[in-house]
Protein backbone atom coordinates (compact mmCIF):
# COMPACT_ATOMS: atom_id res chain seq x y z
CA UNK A 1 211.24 0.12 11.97
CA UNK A 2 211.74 -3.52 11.00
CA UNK A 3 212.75 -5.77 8.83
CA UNK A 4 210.09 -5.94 6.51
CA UNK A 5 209.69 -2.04 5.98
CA UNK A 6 213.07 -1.62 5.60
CA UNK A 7 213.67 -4.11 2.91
CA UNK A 8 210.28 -2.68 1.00
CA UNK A 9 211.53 1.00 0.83
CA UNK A 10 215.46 -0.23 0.20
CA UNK A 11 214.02 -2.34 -2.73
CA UNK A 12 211.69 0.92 -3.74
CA UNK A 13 214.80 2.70 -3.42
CA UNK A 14 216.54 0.80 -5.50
CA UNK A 15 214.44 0.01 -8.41
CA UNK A 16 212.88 3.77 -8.43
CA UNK A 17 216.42 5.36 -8.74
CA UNK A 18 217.69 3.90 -11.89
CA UNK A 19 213.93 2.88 -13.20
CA UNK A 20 212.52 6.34 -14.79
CA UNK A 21 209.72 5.81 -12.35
CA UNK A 22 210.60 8.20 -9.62
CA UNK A 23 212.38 7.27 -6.61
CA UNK A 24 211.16 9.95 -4.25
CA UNK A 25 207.56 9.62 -4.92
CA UNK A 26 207.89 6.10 -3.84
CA UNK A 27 209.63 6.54 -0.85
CA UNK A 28 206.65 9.61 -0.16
CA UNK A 29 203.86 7.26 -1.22
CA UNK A 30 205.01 3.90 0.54
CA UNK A 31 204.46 5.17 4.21
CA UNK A 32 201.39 6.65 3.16
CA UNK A 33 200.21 3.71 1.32
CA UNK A 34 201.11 1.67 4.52
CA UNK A 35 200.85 4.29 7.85
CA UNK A 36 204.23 3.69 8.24
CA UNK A 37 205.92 6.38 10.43
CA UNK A 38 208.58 8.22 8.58
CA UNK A 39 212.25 6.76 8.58
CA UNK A 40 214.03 9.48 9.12
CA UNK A 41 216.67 11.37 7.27
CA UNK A 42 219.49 8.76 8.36
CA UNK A 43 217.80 6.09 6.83
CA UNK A 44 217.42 7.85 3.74
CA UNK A 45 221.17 8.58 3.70
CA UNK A 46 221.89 5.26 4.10
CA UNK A 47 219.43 4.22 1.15
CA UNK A 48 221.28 6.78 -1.17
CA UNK A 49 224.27 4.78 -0.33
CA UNK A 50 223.42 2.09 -1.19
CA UNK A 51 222.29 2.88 -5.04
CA UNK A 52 225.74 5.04 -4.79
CA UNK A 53 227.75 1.01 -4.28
CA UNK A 54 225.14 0.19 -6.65
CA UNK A 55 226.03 2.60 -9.59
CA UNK A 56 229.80 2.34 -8.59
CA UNK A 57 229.69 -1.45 -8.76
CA UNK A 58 228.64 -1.81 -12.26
CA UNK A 59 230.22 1.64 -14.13
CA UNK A 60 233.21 1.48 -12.13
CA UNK A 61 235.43 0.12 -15.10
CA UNK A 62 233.27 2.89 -17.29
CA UNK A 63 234.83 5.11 -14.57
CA UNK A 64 238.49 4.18 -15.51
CA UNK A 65 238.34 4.55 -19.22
CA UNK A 66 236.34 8.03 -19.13
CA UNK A 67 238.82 9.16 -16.85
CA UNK A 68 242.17 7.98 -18.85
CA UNK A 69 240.54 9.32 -22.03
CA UNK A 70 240.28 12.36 -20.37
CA UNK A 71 243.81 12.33 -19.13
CA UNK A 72 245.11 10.93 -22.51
CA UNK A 73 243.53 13.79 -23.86
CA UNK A 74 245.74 16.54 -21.55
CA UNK A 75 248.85 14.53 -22.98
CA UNK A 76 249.43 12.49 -20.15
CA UNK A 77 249.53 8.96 -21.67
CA UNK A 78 248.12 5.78 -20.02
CA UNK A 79 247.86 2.32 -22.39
CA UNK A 80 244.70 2.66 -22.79
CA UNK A 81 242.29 -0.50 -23.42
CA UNK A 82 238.52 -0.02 -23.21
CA UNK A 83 237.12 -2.53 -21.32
CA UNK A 84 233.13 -1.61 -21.68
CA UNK A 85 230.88 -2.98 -24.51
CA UNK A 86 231.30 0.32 -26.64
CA UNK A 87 233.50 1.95 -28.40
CA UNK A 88 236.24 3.95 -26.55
CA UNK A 89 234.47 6.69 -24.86
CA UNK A 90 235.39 10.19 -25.80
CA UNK A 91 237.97 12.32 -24.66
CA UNK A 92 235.25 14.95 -23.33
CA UNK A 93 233.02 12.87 -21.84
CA UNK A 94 234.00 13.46 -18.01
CA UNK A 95 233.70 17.34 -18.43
CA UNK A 96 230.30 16.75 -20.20
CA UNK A 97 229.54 14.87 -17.38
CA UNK A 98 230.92 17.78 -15.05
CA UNK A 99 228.60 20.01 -17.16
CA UNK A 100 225.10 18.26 -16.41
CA UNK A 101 225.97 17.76 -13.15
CA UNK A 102 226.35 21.44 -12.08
CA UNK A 103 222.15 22.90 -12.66
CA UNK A 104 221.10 19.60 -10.38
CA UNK A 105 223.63 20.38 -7.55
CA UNK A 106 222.22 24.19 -7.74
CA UNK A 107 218.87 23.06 -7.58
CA UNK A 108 219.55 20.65 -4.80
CA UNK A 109 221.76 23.51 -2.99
CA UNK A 110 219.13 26.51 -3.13
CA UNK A 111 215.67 24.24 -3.62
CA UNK A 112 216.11 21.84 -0.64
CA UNK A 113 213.46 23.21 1.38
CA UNK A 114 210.88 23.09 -1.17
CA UNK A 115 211.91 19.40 -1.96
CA UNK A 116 211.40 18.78 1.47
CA UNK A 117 207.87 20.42 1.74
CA UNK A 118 205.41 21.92 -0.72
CA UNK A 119 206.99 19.86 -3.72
CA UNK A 120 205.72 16.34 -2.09
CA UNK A 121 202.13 17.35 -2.36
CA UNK A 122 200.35 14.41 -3.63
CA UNK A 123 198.63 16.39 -6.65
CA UNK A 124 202.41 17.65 -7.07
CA UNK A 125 203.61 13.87 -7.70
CA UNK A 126 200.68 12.98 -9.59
CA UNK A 127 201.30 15.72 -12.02
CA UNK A 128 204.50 14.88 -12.44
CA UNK A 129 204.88 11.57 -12.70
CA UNK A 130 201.92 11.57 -16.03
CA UNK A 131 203.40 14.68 -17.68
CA UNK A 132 206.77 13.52 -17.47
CA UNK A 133 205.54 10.07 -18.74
CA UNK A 134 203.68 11.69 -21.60
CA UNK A 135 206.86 13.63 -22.67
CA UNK A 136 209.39 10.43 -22.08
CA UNK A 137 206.31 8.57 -24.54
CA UNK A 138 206.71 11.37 -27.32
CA UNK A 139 210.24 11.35 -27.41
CA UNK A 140 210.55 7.61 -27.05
CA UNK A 141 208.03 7.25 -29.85
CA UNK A 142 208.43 9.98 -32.37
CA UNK A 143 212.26 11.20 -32.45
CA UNK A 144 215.18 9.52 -34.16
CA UNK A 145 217.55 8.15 -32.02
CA UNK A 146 220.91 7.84 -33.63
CA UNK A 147 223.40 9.05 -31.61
CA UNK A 148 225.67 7.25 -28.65
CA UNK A 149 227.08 8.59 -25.72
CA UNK A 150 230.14 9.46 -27.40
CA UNK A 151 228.33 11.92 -29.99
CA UNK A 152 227.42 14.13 -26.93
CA UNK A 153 227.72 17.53 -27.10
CA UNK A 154 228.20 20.30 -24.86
CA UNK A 155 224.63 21.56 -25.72
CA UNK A 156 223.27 18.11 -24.83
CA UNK A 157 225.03 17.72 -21.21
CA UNK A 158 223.33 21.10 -20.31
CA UNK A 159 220.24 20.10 -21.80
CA UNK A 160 220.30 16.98 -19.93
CA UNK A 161 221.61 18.36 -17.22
CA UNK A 162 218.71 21.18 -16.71
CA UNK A 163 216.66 17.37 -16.38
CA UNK A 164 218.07 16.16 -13.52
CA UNK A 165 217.65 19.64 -11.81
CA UNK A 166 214.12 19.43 -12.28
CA UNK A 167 214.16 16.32 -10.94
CA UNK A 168 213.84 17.28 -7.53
CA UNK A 169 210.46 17.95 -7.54
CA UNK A 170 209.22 14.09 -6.81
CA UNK A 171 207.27 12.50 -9.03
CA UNK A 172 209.58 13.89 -12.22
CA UNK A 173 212.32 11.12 -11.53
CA UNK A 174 215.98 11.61 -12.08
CA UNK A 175 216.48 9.09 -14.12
CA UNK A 176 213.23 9.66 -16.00
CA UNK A 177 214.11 13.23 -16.86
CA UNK A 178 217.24 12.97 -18.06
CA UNK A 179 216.46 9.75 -20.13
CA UNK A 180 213.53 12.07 -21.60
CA UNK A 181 215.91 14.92 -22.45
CA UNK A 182 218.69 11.98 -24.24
CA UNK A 183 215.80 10.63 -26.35
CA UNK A 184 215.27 14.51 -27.33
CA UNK A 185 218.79 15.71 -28.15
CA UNK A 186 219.05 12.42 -30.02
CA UNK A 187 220.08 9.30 -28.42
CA UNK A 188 219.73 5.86 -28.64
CA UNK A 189 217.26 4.56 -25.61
CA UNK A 190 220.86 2.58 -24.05
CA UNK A 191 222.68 5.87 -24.60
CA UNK A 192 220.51 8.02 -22.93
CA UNK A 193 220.26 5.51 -20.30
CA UNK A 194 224.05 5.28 -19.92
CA UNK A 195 224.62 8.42 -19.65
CA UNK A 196 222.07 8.78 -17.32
CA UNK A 197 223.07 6.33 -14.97
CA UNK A 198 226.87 7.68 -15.24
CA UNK A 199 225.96 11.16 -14.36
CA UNK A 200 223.61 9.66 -11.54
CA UNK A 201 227.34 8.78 -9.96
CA UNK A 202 228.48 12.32 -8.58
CA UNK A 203 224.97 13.60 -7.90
CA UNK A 204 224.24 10.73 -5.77
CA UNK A 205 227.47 11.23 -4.24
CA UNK A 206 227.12 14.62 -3.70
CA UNK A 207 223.27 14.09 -2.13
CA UNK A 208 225.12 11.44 0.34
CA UNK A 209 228.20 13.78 1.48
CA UNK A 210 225.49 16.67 1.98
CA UNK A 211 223.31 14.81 4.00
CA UNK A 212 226.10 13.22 5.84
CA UNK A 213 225.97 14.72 9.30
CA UNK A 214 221.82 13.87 9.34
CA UNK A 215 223.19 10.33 9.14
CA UNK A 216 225.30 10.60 12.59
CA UNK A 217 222.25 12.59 14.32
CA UNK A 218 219.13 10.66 13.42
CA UNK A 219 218.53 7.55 15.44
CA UNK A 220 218.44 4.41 13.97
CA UNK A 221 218.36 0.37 14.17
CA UNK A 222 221.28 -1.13 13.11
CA UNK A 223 220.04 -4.00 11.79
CA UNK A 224 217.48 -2.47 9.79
CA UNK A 225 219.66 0.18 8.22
CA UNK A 226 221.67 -2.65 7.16
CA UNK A 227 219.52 -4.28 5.78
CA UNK A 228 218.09 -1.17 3.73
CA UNK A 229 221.79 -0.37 2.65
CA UNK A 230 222.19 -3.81 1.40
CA UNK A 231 218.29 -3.89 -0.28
CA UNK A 232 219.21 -0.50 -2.50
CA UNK A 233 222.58 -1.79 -3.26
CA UNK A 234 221.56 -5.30 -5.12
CA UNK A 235 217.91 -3.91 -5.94
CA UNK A 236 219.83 -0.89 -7.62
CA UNK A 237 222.06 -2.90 -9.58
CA UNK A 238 219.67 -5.77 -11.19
CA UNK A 239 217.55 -2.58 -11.81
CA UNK A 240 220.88 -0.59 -13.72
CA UNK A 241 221.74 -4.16 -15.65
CA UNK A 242 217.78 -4.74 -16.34
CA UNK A 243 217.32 -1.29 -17.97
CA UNK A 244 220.27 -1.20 -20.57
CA UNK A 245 219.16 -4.77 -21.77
CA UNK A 246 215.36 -4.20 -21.88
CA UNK A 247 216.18 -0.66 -23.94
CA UNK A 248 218.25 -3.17 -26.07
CA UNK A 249 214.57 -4.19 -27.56
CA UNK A 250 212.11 -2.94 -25.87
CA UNK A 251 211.01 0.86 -25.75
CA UNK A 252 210.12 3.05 -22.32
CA UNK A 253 206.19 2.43 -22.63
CA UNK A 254 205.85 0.06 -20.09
CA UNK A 255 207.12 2.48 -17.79
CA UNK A 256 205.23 5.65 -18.91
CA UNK A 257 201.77 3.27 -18.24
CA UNK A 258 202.98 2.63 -15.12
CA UNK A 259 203.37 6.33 -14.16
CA UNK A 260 200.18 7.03 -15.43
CA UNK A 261 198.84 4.43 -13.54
CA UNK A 262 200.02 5.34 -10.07
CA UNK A 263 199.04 9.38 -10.60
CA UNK A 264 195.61 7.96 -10.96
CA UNK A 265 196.21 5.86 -8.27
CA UNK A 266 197.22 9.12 -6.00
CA UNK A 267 194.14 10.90 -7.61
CA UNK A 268 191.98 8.03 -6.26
CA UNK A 269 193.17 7.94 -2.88
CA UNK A 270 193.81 12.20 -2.60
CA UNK A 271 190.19 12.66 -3.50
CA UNK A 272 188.28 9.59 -1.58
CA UNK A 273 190.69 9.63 1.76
């Protein structure tokens, strides 16, 4: 591998993890777009990684106060001063967050293999990535979204959470899911964002830690690995800080055309290759 690829695929890494555009598809499509040789499960450990500093580095003070408002809660005080643009999050929010995270660790746990094989068809991906654009477009465009990530209820974490576990067929999108099932239980755009991103946090982390020993046996360059790590990382972060202040104004339609877009895309090259 060199440079070059590796900064392409940690940049695709990057943007398609926190984008609702589908990370995995992109890292499927881009050696086939380019005959590039597959990287190898290390480097894909070490891409993970580096949207897990990414996600880390800008929620980790969203971290702090979910966590003392849950301890606050249990009666153990801390002086508690939010330091985040919102309001003080709510006392239940880390065991909401506990909540969606459980149906995408038991899809990850008992669906690997398929993720791995018969779910990165290329008709698969194309699928996916227009009818979860079309539903992310209805919900974006015809629901009320009024409530913040502090509203959540337990009904929406498991709704949400269902999302992310069908988000490991590729082409779906983590991220894209579970922004499509905020917008339906009712958030703003940012919220279901937010909460998207802040849930991304342990599932990432619990991709990395399973994947962990793949990392020590695959072979790798150092310097490109590096290089990858550090791509995701910054790519990953401008793409978390991008999102919440385009969904400030903006809606999720640019995105939704670009999903259509590339499934026709796929189509074009499936059917003519």
């Amino acid at each position: 591998m060199d440079i070059l690829q590796a900064v392409v695929l940690g940049i695709v890494q990057g943007l398609g993890e926190f984008l609702p555009i589908s990370s995995t598809a992109h890292l499927v499509l881009a050696p086939y777009f380019f005959g590039w040789e597959d990287p190898g499960l290390a480097f894909d450990v070490a891409l993970h990684a580096g949207t897990l500093v990414a996600v880390l580095g800008y929620f980790w003070k969203d971290w702090v106060d979910i966590v003392k408002a849950a301890v606050n809660h249990l009666g153990l005080k801390f002086q508690f001063e939010s330091r985040n643009h919102l309001d003080v999050y709510s006392s239940n929010l880390l065991w909401l967050l506990a909540i969606a995270t459980i149906p995408g660790a038991l899809a990850g746990y008992f669906l690997e293999d398929y993720a791995e094989g018969v779910f990165r068809h290329p008709l698969v991906i194309a699928f996916s990535l227009s009818f979860v654009g079309l539903l992310l477009y209805a919900a974006d465009k015809f629901l009320k979204h009024k409530k913040e990530v502090k509203d959540m209820t337990v009904r929406d974490s498991i709704i949400i959470g269902i999302a992310q576990a069908i988000a490991i067929i590729p082409g779906v999108s983590r991220s894209g899911a579970t922004m499509t099932a905020g917008l339906w239980a009712g958030l703003s755009r940012e919220g279901a964002a937010r909460f998207s991103f802040l849930m991304s946090t342990p599932i990432i982390l619990g991709a990395v830690l399973a994947q962990f020993s793949d990392f020590f046996n695959g072979k790798f360059e150092t310097v490109p690995l590096v290089v990858g790590v550090l791509t995701s990382a910054i790519s990953g972060y401008l793409a978390i800080a991008f999102l919440l202040r385009f969904l400030q104004k903006y809606g999720f339609a640019i995105f939704v055309w670009y999903r259509i877009f590339l499934a026709l895309v796929i189509l074009a090259v499936y059917f003519t290759s």
